[in-house]
C-alpha atoms as a PDB file:
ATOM      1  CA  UNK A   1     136.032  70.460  35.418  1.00  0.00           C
ATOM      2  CA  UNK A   2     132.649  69.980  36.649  1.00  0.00           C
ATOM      3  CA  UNK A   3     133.529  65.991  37.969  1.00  0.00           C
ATOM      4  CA  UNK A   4     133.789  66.207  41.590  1.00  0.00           C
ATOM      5  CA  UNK A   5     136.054  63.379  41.887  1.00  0.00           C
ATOM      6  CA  UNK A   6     138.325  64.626  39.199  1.00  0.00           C
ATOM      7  CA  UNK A   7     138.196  68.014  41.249  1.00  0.00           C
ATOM      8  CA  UNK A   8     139.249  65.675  44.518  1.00  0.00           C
ATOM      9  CA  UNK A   9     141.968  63.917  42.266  1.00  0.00           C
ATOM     10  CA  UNK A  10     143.810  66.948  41.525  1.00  0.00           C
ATOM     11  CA  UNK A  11     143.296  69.061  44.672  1.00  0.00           C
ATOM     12  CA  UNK A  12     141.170  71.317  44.038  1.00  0.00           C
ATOM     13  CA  UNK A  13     138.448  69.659  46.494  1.00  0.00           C
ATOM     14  CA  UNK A  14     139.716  68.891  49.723  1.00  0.00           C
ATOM     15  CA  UNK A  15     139.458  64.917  50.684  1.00  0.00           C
ATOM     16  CA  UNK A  16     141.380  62.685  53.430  1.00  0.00           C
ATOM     17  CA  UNK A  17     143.483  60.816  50.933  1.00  0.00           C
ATOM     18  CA  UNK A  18     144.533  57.213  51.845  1.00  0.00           C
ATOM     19  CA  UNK A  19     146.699  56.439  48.624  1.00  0.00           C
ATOM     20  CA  UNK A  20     147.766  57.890  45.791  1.00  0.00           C
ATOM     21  CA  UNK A  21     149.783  56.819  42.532  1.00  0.00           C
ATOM     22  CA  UNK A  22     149.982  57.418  38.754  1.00  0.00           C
ATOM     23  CA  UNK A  23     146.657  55.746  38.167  1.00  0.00           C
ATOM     24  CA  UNK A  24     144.562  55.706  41.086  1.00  0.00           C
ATOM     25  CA  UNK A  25     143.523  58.009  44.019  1.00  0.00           C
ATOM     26  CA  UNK A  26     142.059  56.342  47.437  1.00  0.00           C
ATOM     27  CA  UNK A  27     140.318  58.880  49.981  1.00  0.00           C
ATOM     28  CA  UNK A  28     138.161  58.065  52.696  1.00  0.00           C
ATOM     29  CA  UNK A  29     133.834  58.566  52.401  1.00  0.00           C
ATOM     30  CA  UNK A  30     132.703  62.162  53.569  1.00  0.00           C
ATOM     31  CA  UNK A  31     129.176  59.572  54.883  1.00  0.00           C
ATOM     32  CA  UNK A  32     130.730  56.014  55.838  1.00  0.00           C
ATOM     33  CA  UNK A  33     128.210  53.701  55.297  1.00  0.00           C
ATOM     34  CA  UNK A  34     131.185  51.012  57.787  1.00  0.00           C
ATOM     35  CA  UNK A  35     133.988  51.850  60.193  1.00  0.00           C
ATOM     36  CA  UNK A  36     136.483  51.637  57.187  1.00  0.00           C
ATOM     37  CA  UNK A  37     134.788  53.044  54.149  1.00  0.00           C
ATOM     38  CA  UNK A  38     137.148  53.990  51.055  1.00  0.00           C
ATOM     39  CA  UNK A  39     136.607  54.860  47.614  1.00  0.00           C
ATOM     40  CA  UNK A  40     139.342  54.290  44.886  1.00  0.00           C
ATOM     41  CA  UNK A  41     138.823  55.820  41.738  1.00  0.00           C
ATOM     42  CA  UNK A  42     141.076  56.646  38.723  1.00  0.00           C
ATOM     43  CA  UNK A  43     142.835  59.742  38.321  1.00  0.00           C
ATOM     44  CA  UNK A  44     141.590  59.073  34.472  1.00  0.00           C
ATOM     45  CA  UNK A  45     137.963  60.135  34.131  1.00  0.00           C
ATOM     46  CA  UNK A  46     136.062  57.147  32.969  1.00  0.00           C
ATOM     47  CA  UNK A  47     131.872  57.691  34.014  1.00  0.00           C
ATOM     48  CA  UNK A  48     131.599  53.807  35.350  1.00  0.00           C
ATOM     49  CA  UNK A  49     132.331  50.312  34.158  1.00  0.00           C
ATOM     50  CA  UNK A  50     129.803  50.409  31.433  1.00  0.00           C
ATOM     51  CA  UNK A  51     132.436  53.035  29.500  1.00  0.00           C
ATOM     52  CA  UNK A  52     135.686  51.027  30.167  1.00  0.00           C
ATOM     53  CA  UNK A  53     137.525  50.418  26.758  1.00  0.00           C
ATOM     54  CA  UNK A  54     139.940  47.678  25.899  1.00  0.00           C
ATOM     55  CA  UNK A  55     142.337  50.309  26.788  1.00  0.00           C
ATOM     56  CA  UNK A  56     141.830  50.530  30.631  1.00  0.00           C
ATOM     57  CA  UNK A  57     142.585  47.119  31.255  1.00  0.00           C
ATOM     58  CA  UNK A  58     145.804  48.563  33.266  1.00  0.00           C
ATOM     59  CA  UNK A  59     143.403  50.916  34.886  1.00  0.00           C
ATOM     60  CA  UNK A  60     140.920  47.945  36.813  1.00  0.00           C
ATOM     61  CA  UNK A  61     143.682  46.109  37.171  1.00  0.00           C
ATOM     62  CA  UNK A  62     145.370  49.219  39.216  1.00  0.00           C
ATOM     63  CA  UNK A  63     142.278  50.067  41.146  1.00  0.00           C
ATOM     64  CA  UNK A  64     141.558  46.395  42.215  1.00  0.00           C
ATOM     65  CA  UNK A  65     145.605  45.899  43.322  1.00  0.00           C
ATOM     66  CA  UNK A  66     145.480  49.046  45.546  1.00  0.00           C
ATOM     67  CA  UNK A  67     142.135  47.736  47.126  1.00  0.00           C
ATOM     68  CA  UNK A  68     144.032  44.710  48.290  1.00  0.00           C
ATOM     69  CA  UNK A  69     146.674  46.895  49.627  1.00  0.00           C
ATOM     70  CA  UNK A  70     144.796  49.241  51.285  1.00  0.00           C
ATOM     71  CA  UNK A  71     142.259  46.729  53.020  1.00  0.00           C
ATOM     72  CA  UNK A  72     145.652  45.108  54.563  1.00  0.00           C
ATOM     73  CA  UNK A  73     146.934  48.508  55.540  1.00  0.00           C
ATOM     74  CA  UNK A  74     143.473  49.130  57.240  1.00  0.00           C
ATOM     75  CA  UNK A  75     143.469  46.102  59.350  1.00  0.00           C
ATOM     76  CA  UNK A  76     140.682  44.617  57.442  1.00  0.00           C
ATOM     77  CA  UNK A  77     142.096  40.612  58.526  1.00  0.00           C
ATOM     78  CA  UNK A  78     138.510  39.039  58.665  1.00  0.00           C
ATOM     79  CA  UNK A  79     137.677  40.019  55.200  1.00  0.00           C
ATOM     80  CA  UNK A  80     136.385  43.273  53.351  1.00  0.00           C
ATOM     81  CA  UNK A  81     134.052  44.130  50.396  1.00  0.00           C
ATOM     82  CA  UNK A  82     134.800  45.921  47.356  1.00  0.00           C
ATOM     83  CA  UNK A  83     131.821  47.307  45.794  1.00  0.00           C
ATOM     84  CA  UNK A  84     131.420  49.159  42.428  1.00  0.00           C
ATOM     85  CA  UNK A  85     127.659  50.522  41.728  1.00  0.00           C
ATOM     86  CA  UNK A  86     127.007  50.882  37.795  1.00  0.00           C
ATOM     87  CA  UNK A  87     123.839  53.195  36.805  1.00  0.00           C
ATOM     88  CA  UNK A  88     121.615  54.954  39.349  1.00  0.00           C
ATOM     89  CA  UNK A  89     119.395  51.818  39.507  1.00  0.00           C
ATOM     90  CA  UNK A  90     122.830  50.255  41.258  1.00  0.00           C
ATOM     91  CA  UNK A  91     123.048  53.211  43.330  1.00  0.00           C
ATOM     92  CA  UNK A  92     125.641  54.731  41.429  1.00  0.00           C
ATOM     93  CA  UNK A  93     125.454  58.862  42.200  1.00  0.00           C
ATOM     94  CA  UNK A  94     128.734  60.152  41.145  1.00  0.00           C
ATOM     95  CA  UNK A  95     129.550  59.708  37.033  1.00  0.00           C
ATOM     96  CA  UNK A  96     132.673  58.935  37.427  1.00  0.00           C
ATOM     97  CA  UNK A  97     134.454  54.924  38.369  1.00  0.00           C
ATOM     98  CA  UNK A  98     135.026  54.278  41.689  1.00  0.00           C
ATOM     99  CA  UNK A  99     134.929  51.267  43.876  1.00  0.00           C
ATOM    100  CA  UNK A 100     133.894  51.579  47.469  1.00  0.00           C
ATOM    101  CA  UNK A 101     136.136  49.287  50.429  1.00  0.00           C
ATOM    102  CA  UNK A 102     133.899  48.405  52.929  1.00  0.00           C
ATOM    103  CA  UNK A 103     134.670  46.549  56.077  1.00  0.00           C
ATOM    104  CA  UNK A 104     135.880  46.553  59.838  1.00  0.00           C
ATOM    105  CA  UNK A 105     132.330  44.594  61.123  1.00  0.00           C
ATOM    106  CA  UNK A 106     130.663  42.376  59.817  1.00  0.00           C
ATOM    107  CA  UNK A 107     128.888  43.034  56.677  1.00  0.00           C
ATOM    108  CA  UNK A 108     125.551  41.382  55.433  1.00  0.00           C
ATOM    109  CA  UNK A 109     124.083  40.274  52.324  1.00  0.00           C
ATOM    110  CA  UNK A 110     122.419  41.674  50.359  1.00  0.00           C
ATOM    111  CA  UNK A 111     123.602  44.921  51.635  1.00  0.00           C
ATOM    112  CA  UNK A 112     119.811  46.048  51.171  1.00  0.00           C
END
């Protein structure tokens, strides 16, 4: 298993998990780019949002309903950002789905 987040996602790689369930794993960014800075990604590999099927409708759905619950677990009352890079012309630098919560300050646009 050369995916680094599926290595995080079932142990093998160390990480400061927030959340975990059947679908989705939450652990905080090794290079916080805010005070809270959490990526959620699912514990089934898909390599972004380009190769979502029909079939991992439960699977956003999952990952978006966990970033609501974490953000209010977190504190974030005065709003948060949920960010998902697609392709490295996005930013995107890890092949496999993740979203990114960002918040605790106050957070400009565009991000840069």
């Amino acid at each position: 298993m050369s995916c680094i987040f599926c290595r995080i996602v079932s142990g093998a790689v160390p990480s400061d998990k927030v959340y975990e369930d059947d679908k989705v794993f939450a652990f905080r960014d090794i290079s916080p780019q805010a005070p809270v800075h959490i990526l959620i990604v699912p514990k089934k590999h898909v390599a972004g949002l380009n190769e979502l099927s029909d079939e991992d409708g439960d699977v956003v759905a999952a990952l978006v309903a966990v970033a609501g619950k974490i953000a209010s677990s977190s504190g974030l009352k005065n709003g948060w950002r949920l960010v998902a890079n697609t392709g490295p012309d996005a930013g995107q630098t890890m092949d496999h789905l993740h979203f990114h919560i960002l918040g605790g300050r106050k957070l400009t646009w565009p991000p840069g």
